[in-house]
C-alpha atoms as a PDB file:
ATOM      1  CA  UNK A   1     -19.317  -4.629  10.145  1.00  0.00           C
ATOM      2  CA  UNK A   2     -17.166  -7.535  11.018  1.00  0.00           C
ATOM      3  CA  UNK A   3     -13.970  -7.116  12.311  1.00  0.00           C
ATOM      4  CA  UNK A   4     -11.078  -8.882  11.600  1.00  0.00           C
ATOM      5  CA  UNK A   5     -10.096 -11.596  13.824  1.00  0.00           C
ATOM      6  CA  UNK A   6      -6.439  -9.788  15.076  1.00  0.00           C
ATOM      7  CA  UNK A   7      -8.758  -6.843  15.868  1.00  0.00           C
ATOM      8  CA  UNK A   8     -10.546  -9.453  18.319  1.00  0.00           C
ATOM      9  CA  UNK A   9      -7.118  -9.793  20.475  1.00  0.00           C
ATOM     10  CA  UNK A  10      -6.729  -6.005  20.972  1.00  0.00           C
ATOM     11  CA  UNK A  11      -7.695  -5.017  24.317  1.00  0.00           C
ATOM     12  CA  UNK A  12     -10.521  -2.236  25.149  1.00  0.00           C
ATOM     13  CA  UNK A  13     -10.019   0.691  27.142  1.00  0.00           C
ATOM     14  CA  UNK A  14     -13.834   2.399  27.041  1.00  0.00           C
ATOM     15  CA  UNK A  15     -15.190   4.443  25.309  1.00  0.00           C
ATOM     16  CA  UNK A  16     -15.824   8.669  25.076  1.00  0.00           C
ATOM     17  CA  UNK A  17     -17.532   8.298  28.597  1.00  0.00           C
ATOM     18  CA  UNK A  18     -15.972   5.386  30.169  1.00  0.00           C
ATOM     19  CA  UNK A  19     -12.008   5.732  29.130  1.00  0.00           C
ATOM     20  CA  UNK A  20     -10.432   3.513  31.546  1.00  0.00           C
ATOM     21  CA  UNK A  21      -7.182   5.868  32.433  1.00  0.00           C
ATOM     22  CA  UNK A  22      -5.522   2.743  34.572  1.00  0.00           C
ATOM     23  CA  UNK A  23      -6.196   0.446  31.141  1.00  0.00           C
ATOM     24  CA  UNK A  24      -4.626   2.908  29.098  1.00  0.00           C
ATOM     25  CA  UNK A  25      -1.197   3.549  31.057  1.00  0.00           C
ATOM     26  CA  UNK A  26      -0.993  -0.376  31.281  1.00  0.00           C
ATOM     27  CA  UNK A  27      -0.754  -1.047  27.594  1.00  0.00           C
ATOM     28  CA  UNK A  28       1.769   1.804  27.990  1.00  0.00           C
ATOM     29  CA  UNK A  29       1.086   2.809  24.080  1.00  0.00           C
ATOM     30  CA  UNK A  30       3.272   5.272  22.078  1.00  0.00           C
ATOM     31  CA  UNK A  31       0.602   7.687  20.723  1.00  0.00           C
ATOM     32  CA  UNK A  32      -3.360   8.140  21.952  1.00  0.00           C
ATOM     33  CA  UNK A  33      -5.619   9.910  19.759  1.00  0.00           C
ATOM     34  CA  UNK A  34      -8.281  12.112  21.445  1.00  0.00           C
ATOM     35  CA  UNK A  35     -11.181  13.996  20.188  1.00  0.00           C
ATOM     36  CA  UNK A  36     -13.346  16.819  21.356  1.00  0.00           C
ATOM     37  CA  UNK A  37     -15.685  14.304  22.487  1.00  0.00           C
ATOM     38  CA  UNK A  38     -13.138  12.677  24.895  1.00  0.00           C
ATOM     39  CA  UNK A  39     -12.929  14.181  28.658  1.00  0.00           C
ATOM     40  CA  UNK A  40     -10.224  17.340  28.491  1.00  0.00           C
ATOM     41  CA  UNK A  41      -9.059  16.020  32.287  1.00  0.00           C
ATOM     42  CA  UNK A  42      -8.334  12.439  31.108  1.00  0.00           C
ATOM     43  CA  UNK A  43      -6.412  14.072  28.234  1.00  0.00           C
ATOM     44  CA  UNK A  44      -4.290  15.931  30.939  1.00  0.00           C
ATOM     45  CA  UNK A  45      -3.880  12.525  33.206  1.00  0.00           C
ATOM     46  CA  UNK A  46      -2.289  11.062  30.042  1.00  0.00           C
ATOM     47  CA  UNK A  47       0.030  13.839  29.396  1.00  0.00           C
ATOM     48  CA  UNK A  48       0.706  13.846  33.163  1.00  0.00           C
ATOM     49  CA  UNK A  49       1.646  10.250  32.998  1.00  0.00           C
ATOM     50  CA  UNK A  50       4.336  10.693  29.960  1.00  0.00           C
ATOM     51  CA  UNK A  51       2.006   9.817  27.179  1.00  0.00           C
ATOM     52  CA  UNK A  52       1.811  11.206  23.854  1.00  0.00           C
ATOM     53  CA  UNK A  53      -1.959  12.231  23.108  1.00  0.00           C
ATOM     54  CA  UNK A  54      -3.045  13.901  19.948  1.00  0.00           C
ATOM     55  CA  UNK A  55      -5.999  15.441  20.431  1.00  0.00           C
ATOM     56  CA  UNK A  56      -8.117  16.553  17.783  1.00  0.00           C
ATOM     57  CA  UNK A  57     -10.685  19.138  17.221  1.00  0.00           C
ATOM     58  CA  UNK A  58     -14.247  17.978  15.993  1.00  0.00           C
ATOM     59  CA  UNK A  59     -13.950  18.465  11.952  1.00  0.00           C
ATOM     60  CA  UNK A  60     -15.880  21.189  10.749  1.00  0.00           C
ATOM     61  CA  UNK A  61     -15.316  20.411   6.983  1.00  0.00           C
ATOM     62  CA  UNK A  62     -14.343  17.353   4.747  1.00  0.00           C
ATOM     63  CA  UNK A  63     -10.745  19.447   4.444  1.00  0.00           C
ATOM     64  CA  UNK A  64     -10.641  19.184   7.926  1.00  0.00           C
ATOM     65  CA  UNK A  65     -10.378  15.908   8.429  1.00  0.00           C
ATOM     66  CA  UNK A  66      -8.091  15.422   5.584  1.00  0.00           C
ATOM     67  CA  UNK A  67      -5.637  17.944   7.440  1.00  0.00           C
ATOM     68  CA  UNK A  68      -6.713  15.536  10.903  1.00  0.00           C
ATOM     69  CA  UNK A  69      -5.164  12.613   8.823  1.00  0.00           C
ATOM     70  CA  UNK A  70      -2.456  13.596   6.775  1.00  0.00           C
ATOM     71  CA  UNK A  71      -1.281  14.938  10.601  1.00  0.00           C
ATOM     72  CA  UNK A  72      -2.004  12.025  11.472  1.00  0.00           C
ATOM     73  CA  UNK A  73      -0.110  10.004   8.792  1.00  0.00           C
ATOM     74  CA  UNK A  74       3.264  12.223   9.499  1.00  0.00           C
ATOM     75  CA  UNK A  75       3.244  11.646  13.243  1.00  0.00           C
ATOM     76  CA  UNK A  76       2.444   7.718  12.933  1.00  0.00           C
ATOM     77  CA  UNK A  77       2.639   6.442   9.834  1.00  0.00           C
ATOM     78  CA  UNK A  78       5.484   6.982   8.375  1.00  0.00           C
ATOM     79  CA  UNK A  79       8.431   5.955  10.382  1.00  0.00           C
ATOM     80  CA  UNK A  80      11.172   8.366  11.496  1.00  0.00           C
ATOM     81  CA  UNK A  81       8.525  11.038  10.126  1.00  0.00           C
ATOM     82  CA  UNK A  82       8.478  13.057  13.760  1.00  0.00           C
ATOM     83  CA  UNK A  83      12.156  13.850  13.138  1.00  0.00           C
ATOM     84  CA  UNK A  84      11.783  15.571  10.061  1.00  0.00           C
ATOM     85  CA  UNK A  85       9.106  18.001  11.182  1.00  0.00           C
END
């Protein structure tokens, strides 16, 4: 799959294994998604550092992940959306 060229310009911070916590705090972002997959102490080190992470279980079900992302969709992609929860 090819990405598209804007996606070329975002930085990298690692990946499951190799999360780069000083990379992350850097680009200072407003919301890090986690899965089960990522390390439970670099999800802590975030939090510690006054990041937002949303960490996910590991779907079990197709209606899993569709509650993962509609979760998703009212934390970040709808704007204002945190205040009416």
């Amino acid at each position: 799959m090819q990405l598209p060229p804007a996606a070329a310009a975002v930085p990298t911070v690692g990946g499951f294994v190799d999360t780069s916590l000083e990379q992350i705090i850097i680009l200072r972002p407003d919301l890090v998604l986690a899965y089960q997959g990522n390390s439970r102490e670099l999800v802590d080190q975030l939090r510690q550092a006054g990041i937002t992470v949303l960490a996910f279980n590991e779907p079990l079900a197709i209606s899993e992940i569709v509650d993962q992302m509609e979760l998703l969709w009212l934390i970040a992609g709808s704007p204002g959306a945190e205040a009416r929860r």
